[in-house]
Each structure stands twice: as structure tokens, then as C-alpha cells.
C-alpha atoms as a PDB file:
ATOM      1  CA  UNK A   1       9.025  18.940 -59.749  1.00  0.00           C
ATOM      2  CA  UNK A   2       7.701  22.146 -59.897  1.00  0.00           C
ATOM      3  CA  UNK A   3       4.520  23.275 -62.670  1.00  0.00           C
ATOM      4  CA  UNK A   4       5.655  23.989 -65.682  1.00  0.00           C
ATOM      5  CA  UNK A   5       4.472  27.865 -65.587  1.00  0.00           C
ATOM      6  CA  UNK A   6       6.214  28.007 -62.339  1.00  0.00           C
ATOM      7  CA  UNK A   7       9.524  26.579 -63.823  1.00  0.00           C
ATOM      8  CA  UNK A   8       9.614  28.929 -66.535  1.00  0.00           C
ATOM      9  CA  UNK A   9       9.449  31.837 -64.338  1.00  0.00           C
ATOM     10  CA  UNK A  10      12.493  29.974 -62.539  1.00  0.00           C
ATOM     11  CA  UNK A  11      14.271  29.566 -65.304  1.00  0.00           C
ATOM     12  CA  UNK A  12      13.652  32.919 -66.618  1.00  0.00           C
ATOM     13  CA  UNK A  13      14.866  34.600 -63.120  1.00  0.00           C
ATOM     14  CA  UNK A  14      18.089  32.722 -63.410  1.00  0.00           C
ATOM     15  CA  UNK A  15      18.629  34.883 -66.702  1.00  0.00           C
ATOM     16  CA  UNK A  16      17.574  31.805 -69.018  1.00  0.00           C
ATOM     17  CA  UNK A  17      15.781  32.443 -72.197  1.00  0.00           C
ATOM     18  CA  UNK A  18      12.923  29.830 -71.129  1.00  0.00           C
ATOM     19  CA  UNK A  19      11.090  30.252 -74.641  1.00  0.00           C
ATOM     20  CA  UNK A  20       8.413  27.672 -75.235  1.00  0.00           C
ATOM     21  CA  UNK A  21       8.052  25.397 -78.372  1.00  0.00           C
ATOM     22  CA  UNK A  22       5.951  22.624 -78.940  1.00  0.00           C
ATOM     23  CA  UNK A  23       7.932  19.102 -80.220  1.00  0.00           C
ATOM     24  CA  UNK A  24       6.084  16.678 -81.842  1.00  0.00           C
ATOM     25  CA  UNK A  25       7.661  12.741 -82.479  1.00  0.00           C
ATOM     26  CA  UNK A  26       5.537  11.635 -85.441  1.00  0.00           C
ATOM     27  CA  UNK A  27       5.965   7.586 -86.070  1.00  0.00           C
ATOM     28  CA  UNK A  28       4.991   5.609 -88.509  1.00  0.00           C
ATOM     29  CA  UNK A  29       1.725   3.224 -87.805  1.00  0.00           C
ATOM     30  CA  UNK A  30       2.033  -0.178 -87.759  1.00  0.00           C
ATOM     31  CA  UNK A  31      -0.688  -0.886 -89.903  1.00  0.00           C
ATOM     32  CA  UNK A  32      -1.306   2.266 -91.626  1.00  0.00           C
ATOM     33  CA  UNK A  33      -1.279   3.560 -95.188  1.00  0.00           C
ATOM     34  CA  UNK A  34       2.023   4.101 -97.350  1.00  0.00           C
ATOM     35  CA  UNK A  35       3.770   7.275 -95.956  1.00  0.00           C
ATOM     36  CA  UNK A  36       5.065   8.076 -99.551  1.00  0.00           C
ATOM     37  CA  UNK A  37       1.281   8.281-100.664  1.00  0.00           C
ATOM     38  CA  UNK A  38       0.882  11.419 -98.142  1.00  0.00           C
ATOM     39  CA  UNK A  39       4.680  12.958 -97.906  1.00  0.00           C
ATOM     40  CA  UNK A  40       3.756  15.407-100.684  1.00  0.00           C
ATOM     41  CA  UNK A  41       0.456  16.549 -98.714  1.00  0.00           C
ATOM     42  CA  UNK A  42       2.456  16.280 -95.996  1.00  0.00           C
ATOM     43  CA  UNK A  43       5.933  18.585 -97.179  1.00  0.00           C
ATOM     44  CA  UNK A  44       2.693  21.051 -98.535  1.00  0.00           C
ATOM     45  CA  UNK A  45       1.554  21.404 -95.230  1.00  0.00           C
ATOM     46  CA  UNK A  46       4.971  21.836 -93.910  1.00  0.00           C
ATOM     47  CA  UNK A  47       5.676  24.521 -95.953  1.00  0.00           C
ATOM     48  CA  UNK A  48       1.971  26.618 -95.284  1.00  0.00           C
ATOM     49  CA  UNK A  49       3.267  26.496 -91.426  1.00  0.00           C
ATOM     50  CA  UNK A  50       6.480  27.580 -92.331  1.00  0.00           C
ATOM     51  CA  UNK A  51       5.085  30.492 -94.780  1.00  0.00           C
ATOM     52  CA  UNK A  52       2.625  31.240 -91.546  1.00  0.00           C
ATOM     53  CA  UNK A  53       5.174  31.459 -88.810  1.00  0.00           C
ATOM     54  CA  UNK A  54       4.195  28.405 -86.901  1.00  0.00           C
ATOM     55  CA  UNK A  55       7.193  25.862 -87.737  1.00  0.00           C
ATOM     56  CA  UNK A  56      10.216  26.093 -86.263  1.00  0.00           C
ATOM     57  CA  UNK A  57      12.431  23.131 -87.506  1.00  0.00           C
ATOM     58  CA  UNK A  58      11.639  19.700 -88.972  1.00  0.00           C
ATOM     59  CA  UNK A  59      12.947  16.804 -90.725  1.00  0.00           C
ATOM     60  CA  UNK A  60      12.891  12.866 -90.289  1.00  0.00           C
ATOM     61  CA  UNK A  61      14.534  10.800 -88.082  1.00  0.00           C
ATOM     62  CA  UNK A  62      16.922   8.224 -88.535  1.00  0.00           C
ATOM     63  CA  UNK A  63      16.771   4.524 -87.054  1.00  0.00           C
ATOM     64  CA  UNK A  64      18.769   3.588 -83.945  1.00  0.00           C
ATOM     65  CA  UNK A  65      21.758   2.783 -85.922  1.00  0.00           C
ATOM     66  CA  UNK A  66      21.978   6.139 -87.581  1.00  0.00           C
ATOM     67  CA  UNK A  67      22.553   4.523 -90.880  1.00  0.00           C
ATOM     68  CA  UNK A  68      18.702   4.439 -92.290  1.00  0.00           C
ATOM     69  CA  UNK A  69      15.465   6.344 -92.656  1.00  0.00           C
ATOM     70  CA  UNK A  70      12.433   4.824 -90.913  1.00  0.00           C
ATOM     71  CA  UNK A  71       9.441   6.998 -91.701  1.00  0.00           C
ATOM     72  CA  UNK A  72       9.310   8.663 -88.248  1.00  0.00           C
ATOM     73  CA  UNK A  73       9.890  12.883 -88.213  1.00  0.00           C
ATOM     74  CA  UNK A  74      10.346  15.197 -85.636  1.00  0.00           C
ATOM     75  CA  UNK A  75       8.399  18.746 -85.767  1.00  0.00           C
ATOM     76  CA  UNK A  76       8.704  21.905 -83.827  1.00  0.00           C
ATOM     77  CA  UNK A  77       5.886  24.366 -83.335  1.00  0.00           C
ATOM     78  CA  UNK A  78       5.757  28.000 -82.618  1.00  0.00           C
ATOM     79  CA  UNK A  79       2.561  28.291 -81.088  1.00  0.00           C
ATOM     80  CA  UNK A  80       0.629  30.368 -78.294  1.00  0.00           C
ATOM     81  CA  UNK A  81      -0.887  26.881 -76.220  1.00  0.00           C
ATOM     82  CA  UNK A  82      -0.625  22.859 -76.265  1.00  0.00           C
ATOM     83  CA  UNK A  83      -3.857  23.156 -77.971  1.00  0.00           C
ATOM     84  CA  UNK A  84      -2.943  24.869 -80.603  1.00  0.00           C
ATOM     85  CA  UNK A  85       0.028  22.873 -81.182  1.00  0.00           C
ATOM     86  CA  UNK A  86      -2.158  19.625 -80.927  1.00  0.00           C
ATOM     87  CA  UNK A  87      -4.113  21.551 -83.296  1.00  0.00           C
ATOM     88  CA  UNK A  88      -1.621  21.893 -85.724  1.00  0.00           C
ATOM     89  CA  UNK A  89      -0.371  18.635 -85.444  1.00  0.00           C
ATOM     90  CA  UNK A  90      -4.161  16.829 -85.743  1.00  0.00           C
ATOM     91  CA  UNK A  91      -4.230  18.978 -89.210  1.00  0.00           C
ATOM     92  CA  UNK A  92      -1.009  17.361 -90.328  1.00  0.00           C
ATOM     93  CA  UNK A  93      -1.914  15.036 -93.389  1.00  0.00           C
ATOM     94  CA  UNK A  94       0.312  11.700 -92.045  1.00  0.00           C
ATOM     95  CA  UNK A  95      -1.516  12.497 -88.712  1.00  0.00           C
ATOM     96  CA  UNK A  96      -4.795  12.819 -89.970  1.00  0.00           C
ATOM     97  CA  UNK A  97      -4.579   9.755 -92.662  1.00  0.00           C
ATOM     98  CA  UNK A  98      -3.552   7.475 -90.112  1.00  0.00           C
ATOM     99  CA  UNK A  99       0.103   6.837 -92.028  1.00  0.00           C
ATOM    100  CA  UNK A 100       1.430   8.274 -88.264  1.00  0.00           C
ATOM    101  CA  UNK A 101       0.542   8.879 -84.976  1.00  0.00           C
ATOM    102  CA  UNK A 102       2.669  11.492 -82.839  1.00  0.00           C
ATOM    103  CA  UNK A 103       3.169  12.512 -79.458  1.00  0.00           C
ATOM    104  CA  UNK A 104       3.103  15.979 -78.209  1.00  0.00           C
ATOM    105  CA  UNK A 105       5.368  18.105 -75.638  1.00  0.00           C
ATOM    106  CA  UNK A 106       5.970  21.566 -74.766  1.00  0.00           C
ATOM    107  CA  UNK A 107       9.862  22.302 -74.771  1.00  0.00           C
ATOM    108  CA  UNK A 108      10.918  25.091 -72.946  1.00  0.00           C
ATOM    109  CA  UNK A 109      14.220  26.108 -74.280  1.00  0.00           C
ATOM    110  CA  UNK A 110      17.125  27.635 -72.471  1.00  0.00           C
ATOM    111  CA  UNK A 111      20.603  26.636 -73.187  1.00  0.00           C
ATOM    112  CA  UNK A 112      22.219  26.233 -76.385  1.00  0.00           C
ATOM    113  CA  UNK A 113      23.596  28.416 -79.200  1.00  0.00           C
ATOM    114  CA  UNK A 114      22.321  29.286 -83.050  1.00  0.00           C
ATOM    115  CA  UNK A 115      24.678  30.700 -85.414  1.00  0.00           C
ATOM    116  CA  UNK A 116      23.350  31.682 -88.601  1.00  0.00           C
ATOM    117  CA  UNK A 117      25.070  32.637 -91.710  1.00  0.00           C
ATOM    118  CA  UNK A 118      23.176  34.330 -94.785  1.00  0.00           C
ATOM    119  CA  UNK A 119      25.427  35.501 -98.075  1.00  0.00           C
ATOM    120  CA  UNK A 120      22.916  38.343 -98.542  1.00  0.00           C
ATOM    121  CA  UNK A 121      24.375  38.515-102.769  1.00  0.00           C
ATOM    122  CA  UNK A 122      24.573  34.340-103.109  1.00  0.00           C
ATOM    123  CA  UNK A 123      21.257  34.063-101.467  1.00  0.00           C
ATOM    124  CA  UNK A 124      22.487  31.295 -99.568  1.00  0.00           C
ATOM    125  CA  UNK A 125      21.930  30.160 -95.747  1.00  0.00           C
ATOM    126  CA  UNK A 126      23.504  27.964 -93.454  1.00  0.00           C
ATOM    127  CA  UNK A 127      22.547  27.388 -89.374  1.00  0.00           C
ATOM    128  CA  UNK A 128      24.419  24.992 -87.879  1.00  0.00           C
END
């Protein structure tokens, strides 16, 4: 396989939007403390990235069954290097209390749709 900058420039020749996020898996630590102790530091925190431009989406994860909640979240950065991604993600409060530990990859995206529907007078928004 090619380098990643070297891909992108594929990808982007072929007419393919090749934009580049940053996903983080964050999972619960075996032996850490009690995520509910940090998930309102951690929703905060969320919501100063969001205000600031750097998160994309977010939300938890289910199980393997689909049919429960197990503590571990998936995060998507807007941001200008893996560094500053890793960054971002050291600053999270789960990350940085030890209640999870994530891993880190660039995503480069290029198929897909978004639709997006705002009622400008209900103030309501739906993506799907």
C-alpha cells in the first residue's frame, strides 16, 4: 500500500473528496475509575470542541449484540495533524483520568452521502 499522503492525492485525482478526519475508539479500562464520575467533564469537553470547530460527530457505542451500552465511545476530530488530534484526545477527561484509553486513526473520507434537514422557523435538525 501506498503512503497515506500519496493515497490521498490518488484518491483526490479520481474525483474523490479524500477529506481527512481523525477517529478515535475510546474503551473503557479494565481497572479504571467509574466512567459516570467523569461523563459530565467529559460531555463539557465535548461540547468546548464542538463550540471550537474541532468535533465532528460522537456518541457511545453499543456492545456486540447491539442491545446494550458498554462505556466505550467513538469520536471524530477535525484537526490540521495526528498530533493535534492525539492532542485533543490526551485532553479528553475519560482519557486523561484513566476511566478510558483510546486508539487513534486518521480517516480519509471519500464515499458516502449527508443529507441534512434544518426547519429554519421550528429550529429543529435532523442528518441522517
Amino acid at each position: 500500500m501506498p503512503d497515506w499522503s500519496t493515497y490521498r492525492e490518488t484518491a483526490r485525482s479520481r474525483g474523490a473528496l479524500a477529506l481527512e478526519l481523525f477517529v478515535v475508539m475510546s474503551t473503557p479500562t479494565e481497572d479504571g475509575p467509574d466512567l459516570a464520575a467523569h461523563l459530565p467533564n467529559h460531555l463539557d469537553y465535548q461540547r468546548q470542541l464542538e463550540t471550537a470547530g474541532h468535533l465532528f460527530l460522537a456518541g457511545p457505542m453499543s456492545d456486540a449484540s447491539g442491545t446494550r451500552v458498554e462505556g466505550a465511545g467513538l469520536i471524530i476530530y477535525r484537526a490540521a495533524s495526528l498530533d493535534d488530534a492525539r492532542a485533543l484526545a490526551d485532553a479528553d477527561p475519560m482519557h486523561a483520568a484513566g476511566a478510558r484509553h483510546y486508539t487513534l486513526r486518521r480517516w480519509m473520507v471519500n464515499e458516502g452521502s449527508l443529507t441534512v434537514n434544518v426547519g429554519l422557523s421550528t429550529g429543529h435538525a435532523t442528518a441522517s
